[in-house]
C-alpha atoms as a PDB file:
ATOM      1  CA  UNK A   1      21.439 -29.324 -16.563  1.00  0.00           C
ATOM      2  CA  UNK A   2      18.985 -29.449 -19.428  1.00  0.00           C
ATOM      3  CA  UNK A   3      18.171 -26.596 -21.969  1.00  0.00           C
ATOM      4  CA  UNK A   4      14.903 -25.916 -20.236  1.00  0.00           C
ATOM      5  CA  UNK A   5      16.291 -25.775 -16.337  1.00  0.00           C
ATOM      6  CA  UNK A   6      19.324 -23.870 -17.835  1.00  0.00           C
ATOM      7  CA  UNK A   7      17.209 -21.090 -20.100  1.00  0.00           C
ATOM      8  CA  UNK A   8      14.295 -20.891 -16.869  1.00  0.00           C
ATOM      9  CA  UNK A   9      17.857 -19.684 -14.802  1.00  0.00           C
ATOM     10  CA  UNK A  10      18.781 -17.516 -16.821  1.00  0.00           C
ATOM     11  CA  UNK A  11      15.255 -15.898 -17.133  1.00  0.00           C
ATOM     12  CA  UNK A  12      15.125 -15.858 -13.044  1.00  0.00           C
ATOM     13  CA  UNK A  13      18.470 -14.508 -13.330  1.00  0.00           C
ATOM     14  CA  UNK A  14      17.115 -11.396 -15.719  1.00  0.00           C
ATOM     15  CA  UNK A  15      14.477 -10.692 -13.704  1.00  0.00           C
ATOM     16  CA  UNK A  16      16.387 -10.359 -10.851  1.00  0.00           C
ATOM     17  CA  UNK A  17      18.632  -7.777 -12.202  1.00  0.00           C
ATOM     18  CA  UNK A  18      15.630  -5.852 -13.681  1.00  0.00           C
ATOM     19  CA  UNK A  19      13.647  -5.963 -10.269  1.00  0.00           C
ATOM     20  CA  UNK A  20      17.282  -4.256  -9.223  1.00  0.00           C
ATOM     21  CA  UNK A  21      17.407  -1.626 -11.731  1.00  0.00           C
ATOM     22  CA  UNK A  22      13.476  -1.033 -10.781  1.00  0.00           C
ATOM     23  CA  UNK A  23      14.838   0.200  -7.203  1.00  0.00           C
ATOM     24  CA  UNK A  24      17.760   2.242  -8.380  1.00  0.00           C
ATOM     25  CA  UNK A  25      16.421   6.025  -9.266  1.00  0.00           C
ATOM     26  CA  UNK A  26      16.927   9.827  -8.314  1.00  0.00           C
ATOM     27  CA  UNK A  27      16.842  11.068  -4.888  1.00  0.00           C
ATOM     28  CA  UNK A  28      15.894  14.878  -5.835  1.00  0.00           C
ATOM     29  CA  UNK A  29      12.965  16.366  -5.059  1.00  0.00           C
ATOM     30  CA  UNK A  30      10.092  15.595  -7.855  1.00  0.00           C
ATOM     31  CA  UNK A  31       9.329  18.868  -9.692  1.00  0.00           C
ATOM     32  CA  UNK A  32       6.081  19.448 -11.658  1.00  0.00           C
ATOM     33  CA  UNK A  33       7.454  19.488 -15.775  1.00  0.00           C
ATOM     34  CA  UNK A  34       7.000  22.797 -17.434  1.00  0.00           C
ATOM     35  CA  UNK A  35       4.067  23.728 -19.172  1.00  0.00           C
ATOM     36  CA  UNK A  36       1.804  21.219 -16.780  1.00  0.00           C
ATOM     37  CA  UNK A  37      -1.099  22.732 -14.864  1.00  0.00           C
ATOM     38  CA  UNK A  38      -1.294  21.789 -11.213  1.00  0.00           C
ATOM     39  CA  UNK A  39      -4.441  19.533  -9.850  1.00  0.00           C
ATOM     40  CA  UNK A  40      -7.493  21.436  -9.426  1.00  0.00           C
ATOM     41  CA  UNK A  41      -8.990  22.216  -6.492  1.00  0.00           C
ATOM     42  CA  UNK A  42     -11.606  20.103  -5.122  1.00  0.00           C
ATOM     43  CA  UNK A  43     -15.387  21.782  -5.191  1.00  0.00           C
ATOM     44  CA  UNK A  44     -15.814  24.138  -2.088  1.00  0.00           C
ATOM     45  CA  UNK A  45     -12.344  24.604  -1.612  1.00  0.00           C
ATOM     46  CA  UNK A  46      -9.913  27.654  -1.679  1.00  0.00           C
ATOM     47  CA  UNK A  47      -6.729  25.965  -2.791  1.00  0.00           C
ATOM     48  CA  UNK A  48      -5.272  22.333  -3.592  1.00  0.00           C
ATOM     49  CA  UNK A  49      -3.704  20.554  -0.963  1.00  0.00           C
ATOM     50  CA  UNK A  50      -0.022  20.432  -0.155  1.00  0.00           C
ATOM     51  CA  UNK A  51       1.636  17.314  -0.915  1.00  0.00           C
ATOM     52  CA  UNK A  52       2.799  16.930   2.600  1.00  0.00           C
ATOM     53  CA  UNK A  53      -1.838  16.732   3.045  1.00  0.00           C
ATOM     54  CA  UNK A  54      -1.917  14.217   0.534  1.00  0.00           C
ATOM     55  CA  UNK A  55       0.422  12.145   2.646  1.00  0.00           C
ATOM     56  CA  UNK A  56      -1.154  11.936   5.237  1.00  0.00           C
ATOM     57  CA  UNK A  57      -3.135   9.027   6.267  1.00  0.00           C
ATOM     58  CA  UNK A  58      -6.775   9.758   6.159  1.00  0.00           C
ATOM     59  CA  UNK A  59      -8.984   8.957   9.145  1.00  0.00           C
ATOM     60  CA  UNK A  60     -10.881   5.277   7.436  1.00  0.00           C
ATOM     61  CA  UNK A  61      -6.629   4.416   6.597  1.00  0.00           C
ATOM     62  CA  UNK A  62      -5.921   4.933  10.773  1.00  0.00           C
ATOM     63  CA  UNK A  63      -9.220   3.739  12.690  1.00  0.00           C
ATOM     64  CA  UNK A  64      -9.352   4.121  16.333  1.00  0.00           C
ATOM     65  CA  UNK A  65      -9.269   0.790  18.492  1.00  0.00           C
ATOM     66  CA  UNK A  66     -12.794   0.673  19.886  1.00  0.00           C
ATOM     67  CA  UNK A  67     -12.723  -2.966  21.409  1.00  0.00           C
ATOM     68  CA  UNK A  68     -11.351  -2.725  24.850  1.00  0.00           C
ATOM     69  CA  UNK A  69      -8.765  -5.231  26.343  1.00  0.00           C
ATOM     70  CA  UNK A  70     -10.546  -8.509  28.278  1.00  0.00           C
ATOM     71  CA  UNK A  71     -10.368  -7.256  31.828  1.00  0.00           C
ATOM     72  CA  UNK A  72     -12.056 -10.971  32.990  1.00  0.00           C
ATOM     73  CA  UNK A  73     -12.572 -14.097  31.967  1.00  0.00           C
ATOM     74  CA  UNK A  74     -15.913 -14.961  30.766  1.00  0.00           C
ATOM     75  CA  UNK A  75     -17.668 -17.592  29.057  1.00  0.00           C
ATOM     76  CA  UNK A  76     -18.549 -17.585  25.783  1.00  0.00           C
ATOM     77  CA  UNK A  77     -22.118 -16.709  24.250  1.00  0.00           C
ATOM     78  CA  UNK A  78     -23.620 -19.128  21.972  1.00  0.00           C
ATOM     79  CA  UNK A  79     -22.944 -17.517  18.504  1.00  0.00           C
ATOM     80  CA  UNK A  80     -25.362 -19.098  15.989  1.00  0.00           C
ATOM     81  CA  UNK A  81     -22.913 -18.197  13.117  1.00  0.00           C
ATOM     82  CA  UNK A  82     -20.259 -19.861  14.276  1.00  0.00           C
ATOM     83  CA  UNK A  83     -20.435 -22.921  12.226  1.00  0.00           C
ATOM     84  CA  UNK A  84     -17.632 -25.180  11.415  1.00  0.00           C
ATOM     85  CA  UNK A  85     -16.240 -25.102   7.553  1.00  0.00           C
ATOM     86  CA  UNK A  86     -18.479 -27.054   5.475  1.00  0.00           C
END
């Protein structure tokens, strides 16, 4: 094994481990540190939103399905855009 292969394994090998320290970390509740304010309010509204709001997938993240299943077979229109790769 040259000095090159051997010192690019040991790199990979490095990473590795630090990708697995990356992963490793506390599983208590976060807590806002002392002394910080909380997020403002957006403009019009009474109070902030809960974090369990903020998790929640807005409506443009979950669209609704709005093409419906082929019930029947039919042909194919003539799509002018449909060009091959060029």
């Amino acid at each position: 094994m040259s000095w090159h292969a051997r010192s690019a394994f040991q790199g990979m090998l490095v990473l590795c481990a630090l990708a697995g320290l990356a992963g490793c970390g506390s599983r208590t509740p976060l807590q806002r540190p002392a002394g910080v304010e909380p997020v403002p309010a957006a403009r019009g509204e009474e109070q902030p939103p809960a974090s369990a709001e903020l998790m929640e997938p807005g409506v443009q993240a979950l669209p609704d399905r709005s093409a419906e299943p082929l019930k029947r077979s039919d042909e194919r229109t003539v799509d002018p855009f449909d060009l091959p790769p060029s």
